[in-house]
N, C-alpha and C. Protein backbone atom coordinates (compact mmCIF):
# COMPACT_ATOMS: atom_id res chain seq x y z
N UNK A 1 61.38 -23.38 -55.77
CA UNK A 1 62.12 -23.97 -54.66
C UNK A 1 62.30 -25.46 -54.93
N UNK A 2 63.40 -25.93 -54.82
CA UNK A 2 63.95 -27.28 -55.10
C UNK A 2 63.94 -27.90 -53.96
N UNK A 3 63.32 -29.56 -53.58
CA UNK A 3 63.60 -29.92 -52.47
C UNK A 3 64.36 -30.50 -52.50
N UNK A 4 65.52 -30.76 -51.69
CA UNK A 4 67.06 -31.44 -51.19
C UNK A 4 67.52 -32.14 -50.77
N UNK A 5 66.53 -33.03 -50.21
CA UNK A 5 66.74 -33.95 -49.00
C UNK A 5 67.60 -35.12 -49.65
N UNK A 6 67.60 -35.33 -51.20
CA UNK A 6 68.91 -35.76 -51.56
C UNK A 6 69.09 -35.82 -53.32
N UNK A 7 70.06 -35.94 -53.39
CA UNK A 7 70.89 -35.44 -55.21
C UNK A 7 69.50 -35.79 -56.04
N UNK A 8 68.62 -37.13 -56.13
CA UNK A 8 67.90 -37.16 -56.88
C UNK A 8 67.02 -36.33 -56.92
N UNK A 9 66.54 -35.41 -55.87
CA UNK A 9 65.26 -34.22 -56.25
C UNK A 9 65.93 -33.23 -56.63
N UNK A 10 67.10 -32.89 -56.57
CA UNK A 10 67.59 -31.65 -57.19
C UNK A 10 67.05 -31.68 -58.62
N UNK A 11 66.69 -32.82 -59.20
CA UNK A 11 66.20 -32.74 -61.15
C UNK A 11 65.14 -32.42 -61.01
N UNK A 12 64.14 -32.63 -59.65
CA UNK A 12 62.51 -32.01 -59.47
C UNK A 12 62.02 -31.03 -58.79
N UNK A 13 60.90 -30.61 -58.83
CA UNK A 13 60.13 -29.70 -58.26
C UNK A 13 59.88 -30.06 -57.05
N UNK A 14 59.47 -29.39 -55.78
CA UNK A 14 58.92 -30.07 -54.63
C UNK A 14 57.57 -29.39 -55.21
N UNK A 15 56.69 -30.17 -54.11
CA UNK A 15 55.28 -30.15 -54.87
C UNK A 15 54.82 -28.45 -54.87
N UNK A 16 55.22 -27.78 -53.97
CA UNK A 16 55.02 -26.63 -53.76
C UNK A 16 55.40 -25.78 -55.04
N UNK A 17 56.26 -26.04 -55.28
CA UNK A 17 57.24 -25.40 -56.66
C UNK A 17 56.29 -25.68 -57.72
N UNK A 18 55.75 -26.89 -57.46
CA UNK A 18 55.20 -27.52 -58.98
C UNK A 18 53.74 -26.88 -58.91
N UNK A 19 53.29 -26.74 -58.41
CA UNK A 19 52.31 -25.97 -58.27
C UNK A 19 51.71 -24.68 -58.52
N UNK A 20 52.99 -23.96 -58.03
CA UNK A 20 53.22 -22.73 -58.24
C UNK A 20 53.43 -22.47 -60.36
N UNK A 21 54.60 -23.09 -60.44
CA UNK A 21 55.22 -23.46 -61.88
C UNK A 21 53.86 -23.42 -62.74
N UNK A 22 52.86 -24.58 -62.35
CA UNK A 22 51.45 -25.29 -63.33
C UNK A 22 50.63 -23.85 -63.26
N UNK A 23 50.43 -22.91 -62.23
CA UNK A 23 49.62 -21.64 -62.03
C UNK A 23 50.35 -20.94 -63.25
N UNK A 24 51.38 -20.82 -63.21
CA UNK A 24 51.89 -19.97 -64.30
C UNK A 24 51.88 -20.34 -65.29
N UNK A 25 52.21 -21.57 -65.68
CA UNK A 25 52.01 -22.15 -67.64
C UNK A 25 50.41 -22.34 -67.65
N UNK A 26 49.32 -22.63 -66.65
CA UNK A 26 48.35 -22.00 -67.62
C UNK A 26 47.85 -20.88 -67.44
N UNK A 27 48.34 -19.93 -66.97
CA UNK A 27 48.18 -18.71 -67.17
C UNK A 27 48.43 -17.89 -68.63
N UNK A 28 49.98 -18.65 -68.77
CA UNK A 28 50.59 -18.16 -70.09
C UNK A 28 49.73 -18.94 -70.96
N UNK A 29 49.82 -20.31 -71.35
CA UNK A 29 48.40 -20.80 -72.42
C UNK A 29 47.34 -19.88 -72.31
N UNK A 30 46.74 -19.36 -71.45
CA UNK A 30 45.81 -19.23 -71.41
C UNK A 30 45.69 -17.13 -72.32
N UNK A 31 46.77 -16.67 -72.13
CA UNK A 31 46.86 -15.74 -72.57
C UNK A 31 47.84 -15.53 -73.64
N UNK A 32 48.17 -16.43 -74.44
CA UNK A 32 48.84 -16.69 -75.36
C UNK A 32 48.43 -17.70 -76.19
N UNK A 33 47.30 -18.23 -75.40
CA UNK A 33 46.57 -18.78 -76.56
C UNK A 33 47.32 -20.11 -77.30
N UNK A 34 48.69 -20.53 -76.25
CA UNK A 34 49.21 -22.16 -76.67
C UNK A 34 48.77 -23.26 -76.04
N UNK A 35 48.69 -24.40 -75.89
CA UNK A 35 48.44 -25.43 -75.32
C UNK A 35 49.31 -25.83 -74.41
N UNK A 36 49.14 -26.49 -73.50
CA UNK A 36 50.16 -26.73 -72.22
C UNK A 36 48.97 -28.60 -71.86
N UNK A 37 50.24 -29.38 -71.55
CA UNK A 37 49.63 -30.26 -71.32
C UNK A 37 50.22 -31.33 -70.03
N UNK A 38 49.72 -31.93 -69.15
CA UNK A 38 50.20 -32.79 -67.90
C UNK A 38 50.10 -33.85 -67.73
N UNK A 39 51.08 -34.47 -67.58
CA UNK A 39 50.82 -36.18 -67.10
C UNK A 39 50.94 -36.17 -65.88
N UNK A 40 50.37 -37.39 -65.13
CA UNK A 40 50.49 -37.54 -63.76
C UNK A 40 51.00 -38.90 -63.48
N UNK A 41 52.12 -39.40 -63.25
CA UNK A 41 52.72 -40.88 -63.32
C UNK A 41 52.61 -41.42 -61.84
N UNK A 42 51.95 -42.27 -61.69
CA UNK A 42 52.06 -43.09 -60.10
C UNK A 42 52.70 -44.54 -60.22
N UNK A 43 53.78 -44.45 -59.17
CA UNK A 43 54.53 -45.24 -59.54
C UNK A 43 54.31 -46.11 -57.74
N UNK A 44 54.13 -47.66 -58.18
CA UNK A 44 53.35 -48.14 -57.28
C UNK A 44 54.41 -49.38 -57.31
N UNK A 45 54.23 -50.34 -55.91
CA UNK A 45 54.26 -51.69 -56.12
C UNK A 45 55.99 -51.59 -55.94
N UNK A 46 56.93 -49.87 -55.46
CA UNK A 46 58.19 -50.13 -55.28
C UNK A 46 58.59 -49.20 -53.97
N UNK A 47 59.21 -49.95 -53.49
CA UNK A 47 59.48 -49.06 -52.50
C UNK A 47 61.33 -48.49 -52.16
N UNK A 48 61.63 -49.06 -53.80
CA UNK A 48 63.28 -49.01 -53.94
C UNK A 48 63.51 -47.43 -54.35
N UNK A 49 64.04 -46.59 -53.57
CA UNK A 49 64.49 -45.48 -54.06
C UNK A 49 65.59 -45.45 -55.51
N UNK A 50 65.74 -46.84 -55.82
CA UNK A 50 66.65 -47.13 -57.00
C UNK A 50 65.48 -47.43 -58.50
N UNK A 51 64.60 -47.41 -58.33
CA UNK A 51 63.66 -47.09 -59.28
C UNK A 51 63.25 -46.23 -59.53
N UNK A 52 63.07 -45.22 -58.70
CA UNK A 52 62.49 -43.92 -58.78
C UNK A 52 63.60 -43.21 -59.77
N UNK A 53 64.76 -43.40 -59.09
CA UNK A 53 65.81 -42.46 -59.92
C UNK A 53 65.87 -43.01 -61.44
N UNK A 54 65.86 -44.20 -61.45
CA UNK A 54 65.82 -44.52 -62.67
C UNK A 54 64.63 -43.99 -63.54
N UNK A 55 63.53 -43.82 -63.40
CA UNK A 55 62.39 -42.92 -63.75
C UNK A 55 62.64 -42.33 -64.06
N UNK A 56 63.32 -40.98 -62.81
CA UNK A 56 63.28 -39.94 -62.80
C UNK A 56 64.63 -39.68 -64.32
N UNK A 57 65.61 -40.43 -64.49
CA UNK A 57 66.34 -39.99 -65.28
C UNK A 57 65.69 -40.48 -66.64
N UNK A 58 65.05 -41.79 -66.83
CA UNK A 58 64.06 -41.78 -68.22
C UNK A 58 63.09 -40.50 -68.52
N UNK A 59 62.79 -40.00 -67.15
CA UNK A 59 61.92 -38.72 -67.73
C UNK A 59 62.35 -37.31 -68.35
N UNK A 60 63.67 -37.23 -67.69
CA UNK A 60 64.63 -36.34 -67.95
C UNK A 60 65.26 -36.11 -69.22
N UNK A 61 65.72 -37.63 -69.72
CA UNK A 61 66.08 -37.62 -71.11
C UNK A 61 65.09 -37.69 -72.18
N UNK A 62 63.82 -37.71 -71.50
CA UNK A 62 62.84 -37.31 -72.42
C UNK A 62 62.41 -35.97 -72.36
N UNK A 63 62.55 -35.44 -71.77
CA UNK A 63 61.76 -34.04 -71.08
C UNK A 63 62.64 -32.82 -72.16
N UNK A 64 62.02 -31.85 -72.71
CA UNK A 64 62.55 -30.81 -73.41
C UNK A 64 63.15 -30.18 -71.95
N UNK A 65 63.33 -29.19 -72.56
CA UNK A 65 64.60 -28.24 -72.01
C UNK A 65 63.39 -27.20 -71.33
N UNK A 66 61.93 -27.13 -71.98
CA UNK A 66 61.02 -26.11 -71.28
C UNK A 66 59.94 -26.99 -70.46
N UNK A 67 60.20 -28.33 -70.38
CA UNK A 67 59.44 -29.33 -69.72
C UNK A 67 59.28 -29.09 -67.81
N UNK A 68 58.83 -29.59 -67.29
CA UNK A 68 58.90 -29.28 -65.69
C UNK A 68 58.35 -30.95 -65.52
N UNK A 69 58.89 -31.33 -64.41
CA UNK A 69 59.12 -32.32 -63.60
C UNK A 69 58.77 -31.77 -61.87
N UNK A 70 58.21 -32.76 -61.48
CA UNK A 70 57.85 -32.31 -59.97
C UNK A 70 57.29 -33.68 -58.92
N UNK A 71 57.48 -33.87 -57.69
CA UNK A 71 57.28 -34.46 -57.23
C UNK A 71 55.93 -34.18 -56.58
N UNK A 72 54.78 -34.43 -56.85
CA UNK A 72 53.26 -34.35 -56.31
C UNK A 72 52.70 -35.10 -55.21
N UNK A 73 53.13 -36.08 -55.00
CA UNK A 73 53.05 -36.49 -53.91
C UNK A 73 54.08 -37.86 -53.47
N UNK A 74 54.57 -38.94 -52.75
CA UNK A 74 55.25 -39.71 -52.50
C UNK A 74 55.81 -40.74 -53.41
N UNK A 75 54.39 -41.39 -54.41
CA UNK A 75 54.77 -42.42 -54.97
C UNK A 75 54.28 -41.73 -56.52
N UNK A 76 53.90 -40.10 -56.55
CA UNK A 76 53.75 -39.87 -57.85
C UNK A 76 54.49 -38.47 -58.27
N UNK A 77 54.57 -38.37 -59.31
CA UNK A 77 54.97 -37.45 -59.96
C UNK A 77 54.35 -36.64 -61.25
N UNK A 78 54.42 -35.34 -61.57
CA UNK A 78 53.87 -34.92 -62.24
C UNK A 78 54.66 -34.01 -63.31
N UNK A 79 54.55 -33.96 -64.68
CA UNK A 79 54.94 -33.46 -65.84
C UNK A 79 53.78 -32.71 -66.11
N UNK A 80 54.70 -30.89 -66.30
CA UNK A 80 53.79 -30.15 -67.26
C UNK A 80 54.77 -29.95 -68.64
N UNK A 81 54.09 -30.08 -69.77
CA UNK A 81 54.50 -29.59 -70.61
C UNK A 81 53.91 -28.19 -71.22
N UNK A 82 54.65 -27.05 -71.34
CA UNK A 82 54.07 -25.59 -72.30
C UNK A 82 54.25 -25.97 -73.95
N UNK A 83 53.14 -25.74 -74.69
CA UNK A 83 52.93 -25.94 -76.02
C UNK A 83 52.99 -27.01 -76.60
N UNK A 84 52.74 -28.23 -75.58
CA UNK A 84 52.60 -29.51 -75.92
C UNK A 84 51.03 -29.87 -76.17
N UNK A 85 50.44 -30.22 -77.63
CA UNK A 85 49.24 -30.51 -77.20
C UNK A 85 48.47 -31.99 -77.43
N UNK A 86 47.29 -32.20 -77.07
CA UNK A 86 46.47 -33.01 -76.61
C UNK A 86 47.54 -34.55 -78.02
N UNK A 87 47.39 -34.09 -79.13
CA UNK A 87 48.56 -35.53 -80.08
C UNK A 87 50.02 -35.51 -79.80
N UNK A 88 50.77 -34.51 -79.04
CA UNK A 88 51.91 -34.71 -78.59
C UNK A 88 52.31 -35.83 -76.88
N UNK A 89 51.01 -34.90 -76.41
CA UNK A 89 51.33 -35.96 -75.38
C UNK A 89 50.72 -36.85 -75.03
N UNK A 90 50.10 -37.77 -75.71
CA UNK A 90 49.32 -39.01 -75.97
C UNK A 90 50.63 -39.85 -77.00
N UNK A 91 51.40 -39.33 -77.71
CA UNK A 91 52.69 -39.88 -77.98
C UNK A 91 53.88 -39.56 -77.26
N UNK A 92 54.12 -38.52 -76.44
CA UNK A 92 55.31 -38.82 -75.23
C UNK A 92 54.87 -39.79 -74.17
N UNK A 93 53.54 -40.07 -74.17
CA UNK A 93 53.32 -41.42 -72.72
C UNK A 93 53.73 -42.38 -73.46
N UNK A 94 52.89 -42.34 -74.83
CA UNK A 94 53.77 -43.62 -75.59
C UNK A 94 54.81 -44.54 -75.08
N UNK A 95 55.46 -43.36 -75.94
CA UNK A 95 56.97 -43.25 -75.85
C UNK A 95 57.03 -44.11 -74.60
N UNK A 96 56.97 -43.18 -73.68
CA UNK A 96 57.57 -43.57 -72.02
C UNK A 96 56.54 -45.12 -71.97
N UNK A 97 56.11 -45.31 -72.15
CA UNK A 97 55.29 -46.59 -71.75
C UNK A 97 55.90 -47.51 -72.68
N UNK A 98 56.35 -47.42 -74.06
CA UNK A 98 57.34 -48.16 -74.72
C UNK A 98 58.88 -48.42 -73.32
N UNK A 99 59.23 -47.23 -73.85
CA UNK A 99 60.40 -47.04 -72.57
C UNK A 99 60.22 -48.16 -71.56
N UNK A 100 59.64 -48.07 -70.59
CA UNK A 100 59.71 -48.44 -69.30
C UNK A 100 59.16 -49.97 -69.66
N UNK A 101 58.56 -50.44 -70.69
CA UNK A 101 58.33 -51.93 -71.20
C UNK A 101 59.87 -52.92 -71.87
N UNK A 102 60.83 -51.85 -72.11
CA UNK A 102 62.17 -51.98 -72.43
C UNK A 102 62.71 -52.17 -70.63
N UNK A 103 62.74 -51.27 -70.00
CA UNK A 103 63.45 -51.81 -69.01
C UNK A 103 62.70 -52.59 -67.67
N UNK A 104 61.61 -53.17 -68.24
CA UNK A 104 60.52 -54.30 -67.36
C UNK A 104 61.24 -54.67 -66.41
N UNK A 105 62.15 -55.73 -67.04
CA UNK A 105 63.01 -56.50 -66.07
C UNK A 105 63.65 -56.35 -65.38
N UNK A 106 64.35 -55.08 -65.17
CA UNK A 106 65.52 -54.47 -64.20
C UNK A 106 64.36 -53.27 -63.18
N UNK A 107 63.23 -52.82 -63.15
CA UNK A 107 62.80 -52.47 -62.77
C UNK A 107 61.94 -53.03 -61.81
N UNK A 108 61.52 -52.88 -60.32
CA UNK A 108 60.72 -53.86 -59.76
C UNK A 108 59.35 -52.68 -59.42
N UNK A 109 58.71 -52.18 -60.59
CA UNK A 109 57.55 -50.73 -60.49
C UNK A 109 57.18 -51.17 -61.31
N UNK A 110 55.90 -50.74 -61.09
CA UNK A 110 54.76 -50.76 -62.18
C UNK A 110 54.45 -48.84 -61.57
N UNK A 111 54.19 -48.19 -63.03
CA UNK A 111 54.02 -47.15 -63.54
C UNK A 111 52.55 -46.68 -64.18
N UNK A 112 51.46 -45.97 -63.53
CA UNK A 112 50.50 -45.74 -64.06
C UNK A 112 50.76 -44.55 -65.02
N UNK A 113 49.58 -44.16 -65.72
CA UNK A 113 49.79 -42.87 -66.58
C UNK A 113 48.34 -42.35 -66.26
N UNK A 114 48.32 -40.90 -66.34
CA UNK A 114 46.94 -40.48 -66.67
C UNK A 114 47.53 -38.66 -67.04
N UNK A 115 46.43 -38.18 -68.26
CA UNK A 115 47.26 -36.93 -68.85
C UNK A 115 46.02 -36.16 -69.17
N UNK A 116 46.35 -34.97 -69.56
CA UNK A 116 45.34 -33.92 -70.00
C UNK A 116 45.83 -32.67 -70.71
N UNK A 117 45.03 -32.06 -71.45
CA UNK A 117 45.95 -31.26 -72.35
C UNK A 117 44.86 -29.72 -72.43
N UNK A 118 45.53 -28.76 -72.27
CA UNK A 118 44.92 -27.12 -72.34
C UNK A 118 44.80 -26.86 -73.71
N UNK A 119 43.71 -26.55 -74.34
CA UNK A 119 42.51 -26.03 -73.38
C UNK A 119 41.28 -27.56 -73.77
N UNK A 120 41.83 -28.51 -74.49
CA UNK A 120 41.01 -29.77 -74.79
C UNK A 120 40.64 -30.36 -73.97
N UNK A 121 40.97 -30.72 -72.72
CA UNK A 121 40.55 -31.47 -71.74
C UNK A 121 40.29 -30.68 -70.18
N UNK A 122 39.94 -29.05 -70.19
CA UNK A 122 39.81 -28.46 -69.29
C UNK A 122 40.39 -27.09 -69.72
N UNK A 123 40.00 -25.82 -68.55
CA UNK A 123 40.45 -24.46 -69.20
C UNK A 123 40.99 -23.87 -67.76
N UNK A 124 40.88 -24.94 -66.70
CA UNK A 124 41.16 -24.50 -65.53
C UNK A 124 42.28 -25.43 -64.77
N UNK A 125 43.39 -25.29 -64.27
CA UNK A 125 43.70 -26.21 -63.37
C UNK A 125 43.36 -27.59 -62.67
N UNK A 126 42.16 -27.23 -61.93
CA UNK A 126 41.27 -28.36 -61.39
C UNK A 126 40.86 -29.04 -62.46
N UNK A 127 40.30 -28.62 -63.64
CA UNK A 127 39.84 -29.59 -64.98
C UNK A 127 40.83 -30.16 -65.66
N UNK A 128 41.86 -29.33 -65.80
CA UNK A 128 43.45 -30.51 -66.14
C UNK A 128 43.64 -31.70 -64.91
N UNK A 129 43.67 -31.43 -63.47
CA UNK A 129 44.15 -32.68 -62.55
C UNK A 129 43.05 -33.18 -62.52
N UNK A 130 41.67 -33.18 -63.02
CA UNK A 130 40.78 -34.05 -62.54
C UNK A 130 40.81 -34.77 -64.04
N UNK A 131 40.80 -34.36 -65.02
CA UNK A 131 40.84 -35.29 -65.89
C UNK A 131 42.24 -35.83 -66.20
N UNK A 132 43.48 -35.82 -66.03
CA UNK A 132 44.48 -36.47 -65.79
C UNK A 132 44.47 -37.81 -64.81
N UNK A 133 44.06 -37.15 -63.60
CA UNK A 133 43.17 -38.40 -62.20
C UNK A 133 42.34 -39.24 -62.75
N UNK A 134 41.58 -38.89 -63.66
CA UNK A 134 40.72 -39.85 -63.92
C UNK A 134 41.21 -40.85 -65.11
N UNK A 135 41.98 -40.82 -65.70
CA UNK A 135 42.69 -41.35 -66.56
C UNK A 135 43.98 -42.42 -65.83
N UNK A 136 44.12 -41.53 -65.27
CA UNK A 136 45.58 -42.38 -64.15
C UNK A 136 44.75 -43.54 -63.45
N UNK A 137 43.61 -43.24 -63.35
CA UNK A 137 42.92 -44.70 -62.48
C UNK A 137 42.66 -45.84 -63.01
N UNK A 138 41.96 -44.58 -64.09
CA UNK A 138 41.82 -46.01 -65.55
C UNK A 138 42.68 -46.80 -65.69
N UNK A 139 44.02 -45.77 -65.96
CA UNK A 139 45.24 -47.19 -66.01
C UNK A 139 45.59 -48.31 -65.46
N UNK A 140 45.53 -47.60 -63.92
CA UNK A 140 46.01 -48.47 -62.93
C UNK A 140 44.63 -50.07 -63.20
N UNK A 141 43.38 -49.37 -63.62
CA UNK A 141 42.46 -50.70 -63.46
C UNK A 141 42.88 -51.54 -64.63
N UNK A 142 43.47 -51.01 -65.78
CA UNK A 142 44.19 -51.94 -66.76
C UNK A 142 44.73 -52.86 -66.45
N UNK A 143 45.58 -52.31 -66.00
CA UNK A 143 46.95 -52.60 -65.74
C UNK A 143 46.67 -53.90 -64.69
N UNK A 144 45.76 -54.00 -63.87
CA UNK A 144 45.78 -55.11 -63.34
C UNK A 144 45.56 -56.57 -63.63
């Protein structure tokens, strides 16, 4: 289920969706024996719905074609990737953290990261978002 409330979430999940979506890719890792991996991006310090979209379309043109995008809660968002593992996506935050250091200046957000990867950093759901959470905090204490 897609939430609607306007053109920019049509590219995301409502959290419900995303939820549902993450039950099923590690289900499939988990019985197929691939890696599936999640970032959790909190995007803080904006309250311009003209940043978000801009995000949201940097994430997009990064995002494979089997990638999922979802809105998790207000000011964050969450990426699962299927068969992405623990050295792939420690270089797509990269990436995106290169990215979003390119468009610093036109952006008025600061962007945390925190990620986790099946079955390396957990074998359960809760052990992927808690070690993703705990990483995303880290950042944010960087970052300050």
């Amino acid at each position: 289920m897609v939430s609607s409330h306007n053109e920019l979430d049509l590219k995301i999940l409502a959290k419900e969706s995303l939820e549902e979506v993450f039950n099923e890719e590690i289900k499939k890792a988990r019985l197929c024996k691939k890696s599936l991996s999640l970032v959790i991006l909190d995007l803080s310090e904006s309250n311009q719905e003209e940043d978000l979209k801009k995000i949201i379309e940097l994430l997009t043109r990064r995002a494979r074609s089997a990638d999922i995008i979802g809105k998790s809660k207000l000011k964050e968002l969450t990426m699962v990737f299927p068969n992405m593992d623990k050295k792939e996506v420690v270089l797509f935050v990269h990436r995106l953290k290169q990215d979003l250091n390119y468009f610093k200046e036109s952006l008025n957000i600061k962007v945390s990261f925190g990620f986790s990867s099946f079955p390396e950093d957990g074998r359960s759901k809760r052990e992927l978002i808690e070690k993703a959470t705990y990483l995303l905090y880290k950042d944010k204490i960087l970052e300050t």
